[in-house]
Protein backbone atom coordinates (compact mmCIF):
# COMPACT_ATOMS: atom_id res chain seq x y z
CA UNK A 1 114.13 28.46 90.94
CA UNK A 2 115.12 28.05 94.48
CA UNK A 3 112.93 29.34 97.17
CA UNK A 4 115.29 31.73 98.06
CA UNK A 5 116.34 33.31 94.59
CA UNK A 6 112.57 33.78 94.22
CA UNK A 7 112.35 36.16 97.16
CA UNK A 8 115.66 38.00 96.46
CA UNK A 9 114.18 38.54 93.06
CA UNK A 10 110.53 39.45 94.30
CA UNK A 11 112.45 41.91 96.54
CA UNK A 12 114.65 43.60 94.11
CA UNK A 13 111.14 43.95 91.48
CA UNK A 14 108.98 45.77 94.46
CA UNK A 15 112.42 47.89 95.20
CA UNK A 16 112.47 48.74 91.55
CA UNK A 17 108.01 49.53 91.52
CA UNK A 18 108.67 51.75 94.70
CA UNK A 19 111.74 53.49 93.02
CA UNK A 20 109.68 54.13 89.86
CA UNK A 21 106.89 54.91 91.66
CA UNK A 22 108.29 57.55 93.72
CA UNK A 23 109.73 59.31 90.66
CA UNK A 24 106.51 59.18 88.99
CA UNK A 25 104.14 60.00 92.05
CA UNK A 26 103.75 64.02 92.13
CA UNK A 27 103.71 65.42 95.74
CA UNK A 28 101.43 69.33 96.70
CA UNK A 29 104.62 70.95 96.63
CA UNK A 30 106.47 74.08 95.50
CA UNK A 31 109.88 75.20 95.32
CA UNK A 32 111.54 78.62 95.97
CA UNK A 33 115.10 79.47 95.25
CA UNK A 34 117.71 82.41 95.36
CA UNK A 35 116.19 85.00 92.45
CA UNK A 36 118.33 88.25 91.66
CA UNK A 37 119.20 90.87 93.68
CA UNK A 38 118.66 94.52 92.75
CA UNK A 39 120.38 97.93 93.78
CA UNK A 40 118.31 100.53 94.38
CA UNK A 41 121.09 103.11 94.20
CA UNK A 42 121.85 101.05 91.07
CA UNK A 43 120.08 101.08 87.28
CA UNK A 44 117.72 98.90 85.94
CA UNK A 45 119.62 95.92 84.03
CA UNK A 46 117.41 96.00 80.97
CA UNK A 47 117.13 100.07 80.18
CA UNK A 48 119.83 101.17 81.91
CA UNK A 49 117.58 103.37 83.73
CA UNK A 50 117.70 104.40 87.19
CA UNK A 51 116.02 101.53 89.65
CA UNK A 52 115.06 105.11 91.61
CA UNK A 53 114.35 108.83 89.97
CA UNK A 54 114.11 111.84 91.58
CA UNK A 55 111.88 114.87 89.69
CA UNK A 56 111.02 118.05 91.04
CA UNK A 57 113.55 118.45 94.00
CA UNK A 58 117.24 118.54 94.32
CA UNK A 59 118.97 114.48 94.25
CA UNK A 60 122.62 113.49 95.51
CA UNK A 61 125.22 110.88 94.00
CA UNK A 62 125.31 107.67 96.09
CA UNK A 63 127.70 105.00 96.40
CA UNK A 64 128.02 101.26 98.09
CA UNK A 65 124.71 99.01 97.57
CA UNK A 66 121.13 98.75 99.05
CA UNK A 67 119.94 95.72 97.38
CA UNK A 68 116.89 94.58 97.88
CA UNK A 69 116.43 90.61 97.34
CA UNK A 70 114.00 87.91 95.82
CA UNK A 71 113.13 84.26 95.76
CA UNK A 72 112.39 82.71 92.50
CA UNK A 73 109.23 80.37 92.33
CA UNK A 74 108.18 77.64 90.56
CA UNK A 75 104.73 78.08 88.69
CA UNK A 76 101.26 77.38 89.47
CA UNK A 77 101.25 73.86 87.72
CA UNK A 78 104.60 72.73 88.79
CA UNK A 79 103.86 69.23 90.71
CA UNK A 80 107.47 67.64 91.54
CA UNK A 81 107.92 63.99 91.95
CA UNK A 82 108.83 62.59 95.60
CA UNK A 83 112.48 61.90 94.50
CA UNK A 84 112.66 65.59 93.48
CA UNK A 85 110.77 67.11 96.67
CA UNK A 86 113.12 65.35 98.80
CA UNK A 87 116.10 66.17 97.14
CA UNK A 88 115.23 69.48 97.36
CA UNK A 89 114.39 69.17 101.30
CA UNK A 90 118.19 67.97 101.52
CA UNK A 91 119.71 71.31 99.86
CA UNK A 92 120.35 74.09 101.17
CA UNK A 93 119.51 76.36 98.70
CA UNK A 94 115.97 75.15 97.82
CA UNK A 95 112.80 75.54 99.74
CA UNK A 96 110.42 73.05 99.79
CA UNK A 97 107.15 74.40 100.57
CA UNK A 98 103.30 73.26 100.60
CA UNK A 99 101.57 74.43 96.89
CA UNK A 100 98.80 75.87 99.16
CA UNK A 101 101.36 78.29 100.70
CA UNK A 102 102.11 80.13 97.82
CA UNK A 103 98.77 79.35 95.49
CA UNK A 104 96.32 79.24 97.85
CA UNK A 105 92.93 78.03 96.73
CA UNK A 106 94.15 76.59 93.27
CA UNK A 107 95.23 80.13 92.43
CA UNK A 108 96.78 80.35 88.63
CA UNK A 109 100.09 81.88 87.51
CA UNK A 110 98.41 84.67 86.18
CA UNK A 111 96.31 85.26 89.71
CA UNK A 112 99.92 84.94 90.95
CA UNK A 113 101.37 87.81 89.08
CA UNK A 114 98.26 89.99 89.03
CA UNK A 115 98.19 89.70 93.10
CA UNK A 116 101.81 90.29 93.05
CA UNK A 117 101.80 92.86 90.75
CA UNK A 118 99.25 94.94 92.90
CA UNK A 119 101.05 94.29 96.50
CA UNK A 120 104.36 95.82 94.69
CA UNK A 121 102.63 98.76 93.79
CA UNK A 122 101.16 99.08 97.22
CA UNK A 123 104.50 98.43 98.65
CA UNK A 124 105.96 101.07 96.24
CA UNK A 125 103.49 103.70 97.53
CA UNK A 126 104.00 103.21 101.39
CA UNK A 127 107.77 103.28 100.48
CA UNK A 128 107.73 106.48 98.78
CA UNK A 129 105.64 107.88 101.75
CA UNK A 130 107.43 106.44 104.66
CA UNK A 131 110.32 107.92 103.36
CA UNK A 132 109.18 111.52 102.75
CA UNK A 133 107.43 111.46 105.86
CA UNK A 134 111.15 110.48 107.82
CA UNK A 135 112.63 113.41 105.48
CA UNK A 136 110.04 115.99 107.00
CA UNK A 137 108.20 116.52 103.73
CA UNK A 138 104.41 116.91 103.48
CA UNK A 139 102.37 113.61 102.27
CA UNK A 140 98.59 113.60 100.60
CA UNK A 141 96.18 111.11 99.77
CA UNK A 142 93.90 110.98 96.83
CA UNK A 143 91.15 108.18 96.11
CA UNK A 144 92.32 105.55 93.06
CA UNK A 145 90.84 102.66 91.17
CA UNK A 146 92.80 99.91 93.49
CA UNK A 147 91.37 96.65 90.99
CA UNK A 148 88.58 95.75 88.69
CA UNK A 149 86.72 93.18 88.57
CA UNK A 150 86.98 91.09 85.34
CA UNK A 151 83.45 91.07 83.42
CA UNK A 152 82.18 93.81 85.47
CA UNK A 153 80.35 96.46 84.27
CA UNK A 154 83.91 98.87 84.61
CA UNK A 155 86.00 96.54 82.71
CA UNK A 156 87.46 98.20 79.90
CA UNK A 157 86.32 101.48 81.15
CA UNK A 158 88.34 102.22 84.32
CA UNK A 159 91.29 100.67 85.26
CA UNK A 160 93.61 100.10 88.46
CA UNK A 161 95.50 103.13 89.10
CA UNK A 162 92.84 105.77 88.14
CA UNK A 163 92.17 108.99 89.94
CA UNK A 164 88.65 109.15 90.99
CA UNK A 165 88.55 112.60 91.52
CA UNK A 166 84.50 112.62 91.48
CA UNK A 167 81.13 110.61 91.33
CA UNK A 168 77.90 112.46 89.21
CA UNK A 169 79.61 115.61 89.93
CA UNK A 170 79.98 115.37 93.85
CA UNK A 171 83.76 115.15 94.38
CA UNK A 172 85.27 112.28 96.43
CA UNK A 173 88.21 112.39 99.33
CA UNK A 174 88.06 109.53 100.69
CA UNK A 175 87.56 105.77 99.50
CA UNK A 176 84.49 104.85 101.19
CA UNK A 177 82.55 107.71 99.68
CA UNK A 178 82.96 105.81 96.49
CA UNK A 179 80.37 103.15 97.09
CA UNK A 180 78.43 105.58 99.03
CA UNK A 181 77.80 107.60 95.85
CA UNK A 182 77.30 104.50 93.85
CA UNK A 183 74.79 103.14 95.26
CA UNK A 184 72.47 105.96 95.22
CA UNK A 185 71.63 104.45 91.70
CA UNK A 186 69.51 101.08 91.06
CA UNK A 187 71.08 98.83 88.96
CA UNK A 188 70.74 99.39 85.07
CA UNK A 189 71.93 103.30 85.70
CA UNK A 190 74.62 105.05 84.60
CA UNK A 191 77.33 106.63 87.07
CA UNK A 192 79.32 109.29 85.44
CA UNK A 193 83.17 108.90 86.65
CA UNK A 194 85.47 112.01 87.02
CA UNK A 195 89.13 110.21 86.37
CA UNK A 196 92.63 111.36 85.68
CA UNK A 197 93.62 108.27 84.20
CA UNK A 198 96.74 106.18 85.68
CA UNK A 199 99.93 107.92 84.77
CA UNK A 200 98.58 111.43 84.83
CA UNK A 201 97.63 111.63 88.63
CA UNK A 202 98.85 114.82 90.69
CA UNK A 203 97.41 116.10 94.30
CA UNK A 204 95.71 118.85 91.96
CA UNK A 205 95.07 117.48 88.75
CA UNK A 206 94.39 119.98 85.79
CA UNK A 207 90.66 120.12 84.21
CA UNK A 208 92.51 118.94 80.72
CA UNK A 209 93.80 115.86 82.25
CA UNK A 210 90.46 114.59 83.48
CA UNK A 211 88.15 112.63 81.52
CA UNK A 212 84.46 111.61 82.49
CA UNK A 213 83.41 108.09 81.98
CA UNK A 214 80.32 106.54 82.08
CA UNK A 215 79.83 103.24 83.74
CA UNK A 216 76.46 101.36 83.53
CA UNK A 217 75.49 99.31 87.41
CA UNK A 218 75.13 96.38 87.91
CA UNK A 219 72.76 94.16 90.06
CA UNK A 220 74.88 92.37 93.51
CA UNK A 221 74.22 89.24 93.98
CA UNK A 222 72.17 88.06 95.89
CA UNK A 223 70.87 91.97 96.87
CA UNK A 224 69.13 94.39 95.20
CA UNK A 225 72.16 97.32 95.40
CA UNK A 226 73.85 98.81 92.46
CA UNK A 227 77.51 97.77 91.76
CA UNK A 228 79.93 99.21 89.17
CA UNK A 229 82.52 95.86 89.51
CA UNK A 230 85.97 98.35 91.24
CA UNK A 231 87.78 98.76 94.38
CA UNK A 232 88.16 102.27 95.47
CA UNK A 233 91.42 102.31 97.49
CA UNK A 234 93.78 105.32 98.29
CA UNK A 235 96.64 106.54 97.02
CA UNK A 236 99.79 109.39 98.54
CA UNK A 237 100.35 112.04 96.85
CA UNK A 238 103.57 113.78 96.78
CA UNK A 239 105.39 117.14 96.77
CA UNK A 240 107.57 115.97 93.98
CA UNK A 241 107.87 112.83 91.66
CA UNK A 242 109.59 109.61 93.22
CA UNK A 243 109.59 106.97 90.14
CA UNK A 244 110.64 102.97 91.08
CA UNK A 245 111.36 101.54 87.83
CA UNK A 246 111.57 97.38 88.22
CA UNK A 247 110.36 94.89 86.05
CA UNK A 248 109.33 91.40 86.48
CA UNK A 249 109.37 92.11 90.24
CA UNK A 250 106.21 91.75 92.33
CA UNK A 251 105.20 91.18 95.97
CA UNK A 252 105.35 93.55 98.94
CA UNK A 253 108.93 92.52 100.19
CA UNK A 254 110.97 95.31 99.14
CA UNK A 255 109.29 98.05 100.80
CA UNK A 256 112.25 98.27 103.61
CA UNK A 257 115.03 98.69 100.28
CA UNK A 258 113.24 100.95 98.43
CA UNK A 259 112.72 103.32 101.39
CA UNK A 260 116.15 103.56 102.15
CA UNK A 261 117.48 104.33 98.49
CA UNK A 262 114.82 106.92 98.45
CA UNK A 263 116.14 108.64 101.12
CA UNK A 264 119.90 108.12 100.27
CA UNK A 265 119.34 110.06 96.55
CA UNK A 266 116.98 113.03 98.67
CA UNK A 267 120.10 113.27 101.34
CA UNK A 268 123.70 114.60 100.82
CA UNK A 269 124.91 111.90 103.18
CA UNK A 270 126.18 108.58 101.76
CA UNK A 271 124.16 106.24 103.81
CA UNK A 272 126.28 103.24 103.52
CA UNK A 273 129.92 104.82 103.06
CA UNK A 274 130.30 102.23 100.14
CA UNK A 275 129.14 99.08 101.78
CA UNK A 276 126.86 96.65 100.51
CA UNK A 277 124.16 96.10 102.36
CA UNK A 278 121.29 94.13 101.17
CA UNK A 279 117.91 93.60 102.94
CA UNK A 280 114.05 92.57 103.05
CA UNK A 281 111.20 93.91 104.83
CA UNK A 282 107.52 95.05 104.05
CA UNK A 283 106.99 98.86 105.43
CA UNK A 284 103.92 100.37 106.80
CA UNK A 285 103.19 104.29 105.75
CA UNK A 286 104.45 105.34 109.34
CA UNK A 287 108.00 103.06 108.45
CA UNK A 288 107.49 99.82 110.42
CA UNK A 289 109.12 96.87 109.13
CA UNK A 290 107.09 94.04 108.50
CA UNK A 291 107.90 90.18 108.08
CA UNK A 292 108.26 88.66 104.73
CA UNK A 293 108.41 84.86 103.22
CA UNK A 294 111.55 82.71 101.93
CA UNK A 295 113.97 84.44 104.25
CA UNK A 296 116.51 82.18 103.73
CA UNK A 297 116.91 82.22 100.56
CA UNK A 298 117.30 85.62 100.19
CA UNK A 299 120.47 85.26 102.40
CA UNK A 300 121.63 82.86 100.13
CA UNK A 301 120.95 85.25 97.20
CA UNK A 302 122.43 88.51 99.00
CA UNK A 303 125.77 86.93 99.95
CA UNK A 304 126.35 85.52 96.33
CA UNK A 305 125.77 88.74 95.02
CA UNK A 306 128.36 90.30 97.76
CA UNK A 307 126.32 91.48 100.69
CA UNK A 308 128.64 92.21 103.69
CA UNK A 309 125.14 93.13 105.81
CA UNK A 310 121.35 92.02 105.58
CA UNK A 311 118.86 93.92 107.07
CA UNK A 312 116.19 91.25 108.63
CA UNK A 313 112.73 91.88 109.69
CA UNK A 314 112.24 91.36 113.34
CA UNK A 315 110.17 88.39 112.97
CA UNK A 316 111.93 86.77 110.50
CA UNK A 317 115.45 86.90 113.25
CA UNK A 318 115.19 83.64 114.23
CA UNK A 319 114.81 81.73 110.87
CA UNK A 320 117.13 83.67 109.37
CA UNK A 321 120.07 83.34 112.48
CA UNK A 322 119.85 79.63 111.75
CA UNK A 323 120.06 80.18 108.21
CA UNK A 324 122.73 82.84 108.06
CA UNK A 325 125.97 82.57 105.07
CA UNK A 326 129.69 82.93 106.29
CA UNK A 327 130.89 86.44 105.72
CA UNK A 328 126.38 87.95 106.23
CA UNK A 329 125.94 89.92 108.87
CA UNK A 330 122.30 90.06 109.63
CA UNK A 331 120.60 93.55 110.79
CA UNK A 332 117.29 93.34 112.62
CA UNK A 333 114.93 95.79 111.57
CA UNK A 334 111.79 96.91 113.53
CA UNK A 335 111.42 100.43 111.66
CA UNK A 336 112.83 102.82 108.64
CA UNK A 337 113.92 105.31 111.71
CA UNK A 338 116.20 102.02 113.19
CA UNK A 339 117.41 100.89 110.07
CA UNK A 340 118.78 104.41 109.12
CA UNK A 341 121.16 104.40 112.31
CA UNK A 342 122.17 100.95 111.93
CA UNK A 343 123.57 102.63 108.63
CA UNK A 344 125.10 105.05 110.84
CA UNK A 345 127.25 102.33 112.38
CA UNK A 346 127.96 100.41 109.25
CA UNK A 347 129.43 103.75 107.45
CA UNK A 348 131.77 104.18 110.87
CA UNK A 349 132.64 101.50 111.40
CA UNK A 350 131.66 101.03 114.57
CA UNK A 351 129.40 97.84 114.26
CA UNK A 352 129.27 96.23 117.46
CA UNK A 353 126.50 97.72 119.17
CA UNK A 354 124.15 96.63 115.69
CA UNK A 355 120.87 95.16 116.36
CA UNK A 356 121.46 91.60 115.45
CA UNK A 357 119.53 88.27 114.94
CA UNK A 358 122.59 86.11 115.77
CA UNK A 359 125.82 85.92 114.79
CA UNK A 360 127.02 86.79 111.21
């Protein structure tokens, strides 16, 4: 074969090895994507249900959209080849993203949801309360199981979302009390639990919906201090029942949404005139706006589903300006109070003088 056949054909073999290689070669990354979009002035796509219920206290019809948005993610074990990782770099509607910054520390799908899971219930709770407390009404706390810990010595026996209303008798107010009260025992005792159990909780729950449960400590380790295997957190209490009814939704990103639809059903005035408006944004009890993850492609995922605005967490502004669909005009949002008269200018009209990002 002549000399230079050979090293064409050498060439065109270690081409070939590289290209197979890269297909087969996984890379530490994940991807995220445009997920659904959900109205919270809308109903739930699976009952039919209202995304938001009002019980106790007068409601209002509503029209337009508040959607809050999501980014779909793929799972825990999910290792894409190089070809695929950089094809995905080269779209626009995929994220390429280090594994460790969405699973950090090798964390499994299930860790994944259960975290999730938790910061959307957290997120639900500061909603409800930021957006009573803009309304004027009065806001409570009460102590709750926040987690527990799996093959602890409460597993089975208390769970995440209980009332702790008192410890051996002594009754509890605040979170920290809870450990307090604990370990008063040595480990090998029992600590007799007051609960209303999850569901059932009420700023003044009746005697017949508590239940007393008994809870044998544990030994810490490394120290010799009693343990019961929880974590006491807190919890608002309301003046009337606010229900958020989402499934296979997690993460703290809609805080922002839900706010607003909250106070849209409590308030005679249609807060968006009929305009869709979609949005993201963590919220603090007091109705700060916080920054969130995958900004862009919940831009993507608002405009396909019709968005004519997009309410954008402060920090997120400058990502999301580069990032920003034809026809999306982004909002900035520092706090509820802001967001509510940027509403005021979408319903008139008058949108000129909106706190922007960048052009939309």
């Amino acid at each position: 074969m002549p000399r230079r056949s050979a090293t064409m054909l050498a060439a065109t073999l270690l081409l070939i090895g590289l290209l197979c290689a890269s297909v087969l070669m996984k890379v530490p990354y994940t991807e995220m994507s445009p997920g659904p979009t959900y109205n919270t002035l809308g109903v739930q796509d699976k009952t039919g249900k209202p995304v938001i219920t009002v019980t106790g206290h007068e409601s209002y019809p509503t029209s337009g959209h508040l959607n809050m948005t999501t980014v779909q993610v793929t799972g825990a074990k999910y290792e894409p080849s190089l070809v695929s990782a950089v094809v995905g770099w080269l779209r626009s509607d995929v994220l390429v993203v280090p594994h460790e910054n969405v699973y950090p520390s090798g964390q499994t799908d299930q860790q994944a949801q259960d975290q999730n899971a938790e910061e959307f219930a957290s997120s639900e709770d500061s909603a409800k309360t930021a957006a009573l407390s803009q309304l004027g009404f009065p806001v409570g706390t009460e102590v709750i199981v926040s987690s527990v810990v799996a093959g602890g010595p409460s597993e089975g026996k208390l769970h995440a979302g209980d009332q702790i209303v008192a410890v051996d008798g002594t009754a509890v107010t605040a979170e920290d009390e809870v450990a307090k009260l604990v370990t008063k025992h040595k480990p090998g005792e029992n600590v007799v639990f007051t609960v209303v159990p999850r569901g059932k909780d009420s700023p003044t729950p009746a005697a017949a919906d508590q239940t007393q449960v008994t809870v044998t400590t544990a030994k810490a380790d490394g120290e010799d201090r009693a343990i019961v295997g929880i974590r006491p957190g807190t919890k608002h209490t309301l003046p009337f029942q606010v229900d958020i009814g989402l499934q296979d939704v997690g993460g703290p990103s809609a805080g922002l949404m839900f706010s607003l639809g909250i106070i849209d059903k409590l308030t005679p005035e249609d807060l968006t005139g009929g305009k869709f408006v979609a949005g993201t944004g963590t919220i603090t009890d007091d109705g700060k706006v916080g920054p969130i993850g995958g900004i862009e492609m919940k831009l993507i995922a608002a405009r396909n589903a019709g968005a004519q605005y997009f309410f954008t967490p402060a920090d997120n502004c400058a990502s999301a300006a580069k990032a920003t669909p034809d026809g999306l005009t982004l909002i900035k949002a520092d706090t509820l109070d802001g967001a509510l008269k940027s509403l005021e200018e979408v319903r008139s009209g008058q949108t000129s003088a909106l706190p922007s990002c960048g052009k939309g």
